[in-house]
N, C-alpha and C. Protein backbone atom coordinates (compact mmCIF):
# COMPACT_ATOMS: atom_id res chain seq x y z
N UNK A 1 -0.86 -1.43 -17.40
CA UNK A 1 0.53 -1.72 -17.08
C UNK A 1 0.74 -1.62 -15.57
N UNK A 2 1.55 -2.31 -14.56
CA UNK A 2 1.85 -2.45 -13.59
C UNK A 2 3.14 -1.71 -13.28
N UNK A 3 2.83 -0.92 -12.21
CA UNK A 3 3.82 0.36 -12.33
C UNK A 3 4.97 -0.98 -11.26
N UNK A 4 5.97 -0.48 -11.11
CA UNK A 4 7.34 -1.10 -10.47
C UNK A 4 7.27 -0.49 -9.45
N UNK A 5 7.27 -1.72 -8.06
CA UNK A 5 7.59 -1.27 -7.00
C UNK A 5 9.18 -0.64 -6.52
N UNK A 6 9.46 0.45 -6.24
CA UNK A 6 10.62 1.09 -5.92
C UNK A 6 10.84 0.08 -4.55
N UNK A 7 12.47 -0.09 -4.84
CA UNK A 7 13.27 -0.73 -3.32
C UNK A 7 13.34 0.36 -2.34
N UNK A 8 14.12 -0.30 -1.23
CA UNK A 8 14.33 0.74 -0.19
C UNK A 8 14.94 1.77 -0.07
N UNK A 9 16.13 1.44 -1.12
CA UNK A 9 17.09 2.80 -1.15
C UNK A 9 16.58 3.79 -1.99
N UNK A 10 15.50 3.60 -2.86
CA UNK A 10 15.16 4.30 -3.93
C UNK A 10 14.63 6.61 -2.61
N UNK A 11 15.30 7.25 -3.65
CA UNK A 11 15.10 8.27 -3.07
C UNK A 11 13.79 8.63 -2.90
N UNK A 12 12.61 8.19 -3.97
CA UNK A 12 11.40 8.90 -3.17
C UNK A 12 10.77 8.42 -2.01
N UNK A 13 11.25 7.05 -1.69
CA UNK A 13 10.99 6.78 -0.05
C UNK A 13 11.32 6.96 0.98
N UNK A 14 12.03 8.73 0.49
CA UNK A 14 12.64 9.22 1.66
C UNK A 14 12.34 11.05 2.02
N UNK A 15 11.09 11.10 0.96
CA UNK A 15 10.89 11.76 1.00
C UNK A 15 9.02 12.43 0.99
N UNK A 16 8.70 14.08 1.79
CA UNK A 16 7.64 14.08 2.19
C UNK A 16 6.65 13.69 1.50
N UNK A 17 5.75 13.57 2.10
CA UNK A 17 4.17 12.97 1.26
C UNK A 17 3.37 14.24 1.17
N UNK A 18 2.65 14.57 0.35
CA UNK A 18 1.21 15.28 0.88
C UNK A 18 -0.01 13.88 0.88
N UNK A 19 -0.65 14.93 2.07
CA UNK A 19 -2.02 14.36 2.90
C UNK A 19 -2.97 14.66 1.78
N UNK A 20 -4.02 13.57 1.36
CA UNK A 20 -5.30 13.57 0.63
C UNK A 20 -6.02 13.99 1.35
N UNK A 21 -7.47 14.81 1.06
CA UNK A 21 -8.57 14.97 1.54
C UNK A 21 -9.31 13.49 1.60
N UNK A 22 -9.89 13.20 2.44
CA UNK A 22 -11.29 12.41 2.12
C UNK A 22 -12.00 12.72 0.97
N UNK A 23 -12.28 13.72 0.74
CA UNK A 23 -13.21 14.13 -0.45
C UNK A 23 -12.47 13.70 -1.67
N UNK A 24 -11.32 14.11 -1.61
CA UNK A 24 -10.01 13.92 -3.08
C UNK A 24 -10.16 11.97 -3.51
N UNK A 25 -10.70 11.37 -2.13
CA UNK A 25 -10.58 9.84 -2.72
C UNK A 25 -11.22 9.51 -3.97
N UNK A 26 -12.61 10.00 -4.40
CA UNK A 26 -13.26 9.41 -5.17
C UNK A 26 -12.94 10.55 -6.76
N UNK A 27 -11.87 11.47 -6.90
CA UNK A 27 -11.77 11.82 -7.95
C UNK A 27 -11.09 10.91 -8.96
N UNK A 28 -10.87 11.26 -10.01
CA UNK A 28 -10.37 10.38 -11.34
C UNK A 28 -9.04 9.99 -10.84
N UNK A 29 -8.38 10.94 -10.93
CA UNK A 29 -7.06 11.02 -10.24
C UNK A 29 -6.37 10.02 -9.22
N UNK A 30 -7.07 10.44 -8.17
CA UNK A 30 -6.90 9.06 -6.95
C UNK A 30 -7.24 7.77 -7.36
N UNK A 31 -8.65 7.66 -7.97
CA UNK A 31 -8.84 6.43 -8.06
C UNK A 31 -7.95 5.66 -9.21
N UNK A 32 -7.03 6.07 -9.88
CA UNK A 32 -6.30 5.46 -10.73
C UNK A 32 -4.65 5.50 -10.33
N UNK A 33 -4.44 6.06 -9.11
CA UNK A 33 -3.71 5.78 -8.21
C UNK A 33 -3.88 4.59 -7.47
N UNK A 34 -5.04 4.60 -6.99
CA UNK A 34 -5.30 3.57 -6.09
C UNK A 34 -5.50 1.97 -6.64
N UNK A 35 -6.08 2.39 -8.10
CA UNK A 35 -6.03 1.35 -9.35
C UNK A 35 -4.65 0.67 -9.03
N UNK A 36 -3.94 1.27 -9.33
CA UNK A 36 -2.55 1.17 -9.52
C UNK A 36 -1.89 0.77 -9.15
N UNK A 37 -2.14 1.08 -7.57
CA UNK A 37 -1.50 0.10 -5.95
C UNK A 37 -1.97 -0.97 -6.01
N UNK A 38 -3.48 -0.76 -6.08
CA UNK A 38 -3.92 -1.83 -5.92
C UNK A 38 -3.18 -3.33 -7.06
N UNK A 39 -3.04 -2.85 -7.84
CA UNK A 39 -2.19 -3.67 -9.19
C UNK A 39 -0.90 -4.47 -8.86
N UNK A 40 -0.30 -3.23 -8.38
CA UNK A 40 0.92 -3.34 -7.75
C UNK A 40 1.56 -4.36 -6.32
N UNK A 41 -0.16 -4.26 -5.80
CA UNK A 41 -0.20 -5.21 -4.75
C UNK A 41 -0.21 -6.74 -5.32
N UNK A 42 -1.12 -6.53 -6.00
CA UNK A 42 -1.64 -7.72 -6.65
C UNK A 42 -1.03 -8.90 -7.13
N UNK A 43 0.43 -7.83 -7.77
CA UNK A 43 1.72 -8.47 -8.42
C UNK A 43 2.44 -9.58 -7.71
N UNK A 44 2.55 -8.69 -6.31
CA UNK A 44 3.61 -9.90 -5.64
C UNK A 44 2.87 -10.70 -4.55
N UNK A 45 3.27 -11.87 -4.88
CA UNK A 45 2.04 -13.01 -3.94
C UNK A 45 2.27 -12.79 -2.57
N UNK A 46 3.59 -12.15 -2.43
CA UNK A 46 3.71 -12.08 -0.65
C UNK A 46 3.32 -10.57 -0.09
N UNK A 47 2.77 -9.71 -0.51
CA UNK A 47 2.65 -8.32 -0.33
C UNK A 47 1.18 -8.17 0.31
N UNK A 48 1.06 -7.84 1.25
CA UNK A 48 -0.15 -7.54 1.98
C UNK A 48 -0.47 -5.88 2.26
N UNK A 49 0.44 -4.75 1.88
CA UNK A 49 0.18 -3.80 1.98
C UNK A 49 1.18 -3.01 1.15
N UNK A 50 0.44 -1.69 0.31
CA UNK A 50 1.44 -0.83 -0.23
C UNK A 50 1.46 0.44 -0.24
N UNK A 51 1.81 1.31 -0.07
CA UNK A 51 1.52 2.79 0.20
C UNK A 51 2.00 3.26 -1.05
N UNK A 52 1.38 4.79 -1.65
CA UNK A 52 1.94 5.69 -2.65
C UNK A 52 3.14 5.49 -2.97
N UNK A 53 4.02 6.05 -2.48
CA UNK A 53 5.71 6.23 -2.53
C UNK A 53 6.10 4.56 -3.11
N UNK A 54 5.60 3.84 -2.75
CA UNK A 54 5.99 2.56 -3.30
C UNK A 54 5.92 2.08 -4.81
N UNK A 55 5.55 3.37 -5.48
CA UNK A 55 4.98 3.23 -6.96
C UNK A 55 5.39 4.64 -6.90
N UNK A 56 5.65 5.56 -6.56
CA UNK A 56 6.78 6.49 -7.32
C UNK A 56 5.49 8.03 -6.92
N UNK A 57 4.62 7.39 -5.92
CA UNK A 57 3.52 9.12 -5.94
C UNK A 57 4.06 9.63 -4.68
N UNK A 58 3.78 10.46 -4.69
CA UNK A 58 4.20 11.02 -2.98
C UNK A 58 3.52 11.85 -2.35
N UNK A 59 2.38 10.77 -1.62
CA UNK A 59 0.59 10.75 -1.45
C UNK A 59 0.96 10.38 -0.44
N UNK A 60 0.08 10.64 0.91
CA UNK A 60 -0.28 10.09 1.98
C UNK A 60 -1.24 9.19 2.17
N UNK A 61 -1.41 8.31 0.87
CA UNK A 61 -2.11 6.96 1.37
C UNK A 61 -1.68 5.14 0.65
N UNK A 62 -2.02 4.24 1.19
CA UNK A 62 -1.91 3.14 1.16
C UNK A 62 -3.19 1.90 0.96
N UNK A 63 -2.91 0.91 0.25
CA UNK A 63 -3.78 -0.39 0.53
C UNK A 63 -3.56 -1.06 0.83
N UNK A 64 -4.22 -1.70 1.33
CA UNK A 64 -4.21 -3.02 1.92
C UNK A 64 -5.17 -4.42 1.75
N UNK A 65 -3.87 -5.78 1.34
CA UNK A 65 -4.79 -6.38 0.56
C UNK A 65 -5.93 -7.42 1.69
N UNK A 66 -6.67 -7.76 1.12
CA UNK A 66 -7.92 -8.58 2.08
C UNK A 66 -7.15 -10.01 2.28
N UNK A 67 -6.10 -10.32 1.48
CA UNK A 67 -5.89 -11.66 2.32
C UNK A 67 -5.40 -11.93 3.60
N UNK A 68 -5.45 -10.75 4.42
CA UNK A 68 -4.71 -10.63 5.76
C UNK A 68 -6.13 -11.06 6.79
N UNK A 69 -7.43 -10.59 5.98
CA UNK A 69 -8.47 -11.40 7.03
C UNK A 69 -8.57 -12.12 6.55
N UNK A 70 -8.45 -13.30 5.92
CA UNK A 70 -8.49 -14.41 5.44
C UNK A 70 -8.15 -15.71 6.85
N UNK A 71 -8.98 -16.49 7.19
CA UNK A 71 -8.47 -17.51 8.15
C UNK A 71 -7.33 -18.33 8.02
N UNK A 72 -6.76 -18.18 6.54
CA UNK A 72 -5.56 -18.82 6.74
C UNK A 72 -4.48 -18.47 6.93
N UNK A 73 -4.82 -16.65 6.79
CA UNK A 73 -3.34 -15.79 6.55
C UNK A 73 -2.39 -16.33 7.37
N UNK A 74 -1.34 -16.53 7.20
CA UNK A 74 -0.57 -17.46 8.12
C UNK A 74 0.63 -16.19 9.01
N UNK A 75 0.33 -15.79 10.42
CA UNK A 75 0.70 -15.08 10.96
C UNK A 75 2.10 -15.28 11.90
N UNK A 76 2.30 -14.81 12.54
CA UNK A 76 3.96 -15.39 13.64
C UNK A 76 3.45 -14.71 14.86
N UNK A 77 3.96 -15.30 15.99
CA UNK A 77 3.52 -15.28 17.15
C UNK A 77 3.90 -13.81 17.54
N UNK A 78 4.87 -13.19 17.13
CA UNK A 78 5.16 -11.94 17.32
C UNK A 78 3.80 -11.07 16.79
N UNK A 79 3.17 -11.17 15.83
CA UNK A 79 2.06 -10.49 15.38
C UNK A 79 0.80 -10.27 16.54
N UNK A 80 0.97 -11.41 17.81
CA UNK A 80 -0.10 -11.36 18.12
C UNK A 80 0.41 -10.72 19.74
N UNK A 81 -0.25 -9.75 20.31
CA UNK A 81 0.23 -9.47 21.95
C UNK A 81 -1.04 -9.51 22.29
N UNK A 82 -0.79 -10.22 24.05
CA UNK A 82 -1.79 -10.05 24.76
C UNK A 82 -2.17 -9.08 25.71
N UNK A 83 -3.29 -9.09 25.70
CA UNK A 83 -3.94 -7.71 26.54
C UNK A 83 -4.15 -8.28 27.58
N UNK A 84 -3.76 -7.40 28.27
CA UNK A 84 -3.78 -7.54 29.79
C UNK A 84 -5.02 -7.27 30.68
């Protein structure tokens, strides 16, 4: 099942996260969190990134989907600054 992305006003996106270990990534736990986002991402064709809180955990981490390196991702000139 595909958990529901919470809107903006929703209260747990306003509130603290706890920080994962590195080590904590590969337990059962996380990874069916991350299942989950990842799902969640999956859902909406325009969504390129989703963090915990966006699915109702209140985790200090996020995914991010691969179609952003994709050569066609279609970007806006604001996305890009030049280095000086």
């Amino acid at each position: 099942m595909i958990k529901e992305i919470v809107q903006k006003n929703d209260k747990v996106l306003h509130q603290n996260t706890k920080e994962i270990l590195v080590s904590e990534i590969t337990t059962p736990k996380i990874k069916k969190i991350l299942k989950e986002m990842s799902l969640a991402l999956k859902s909406q064709g325009d969504g390129v990134a989703i963090a915990a809180p966006q699915i109702g955990y209140l985790l200090s981490i996020f995914v991010v989907s691969g179609k952003i390196f994709h050569k066609d991702f279609i970007r806006g000139e604001k996305d890009f600054k030049k280095i000086p």
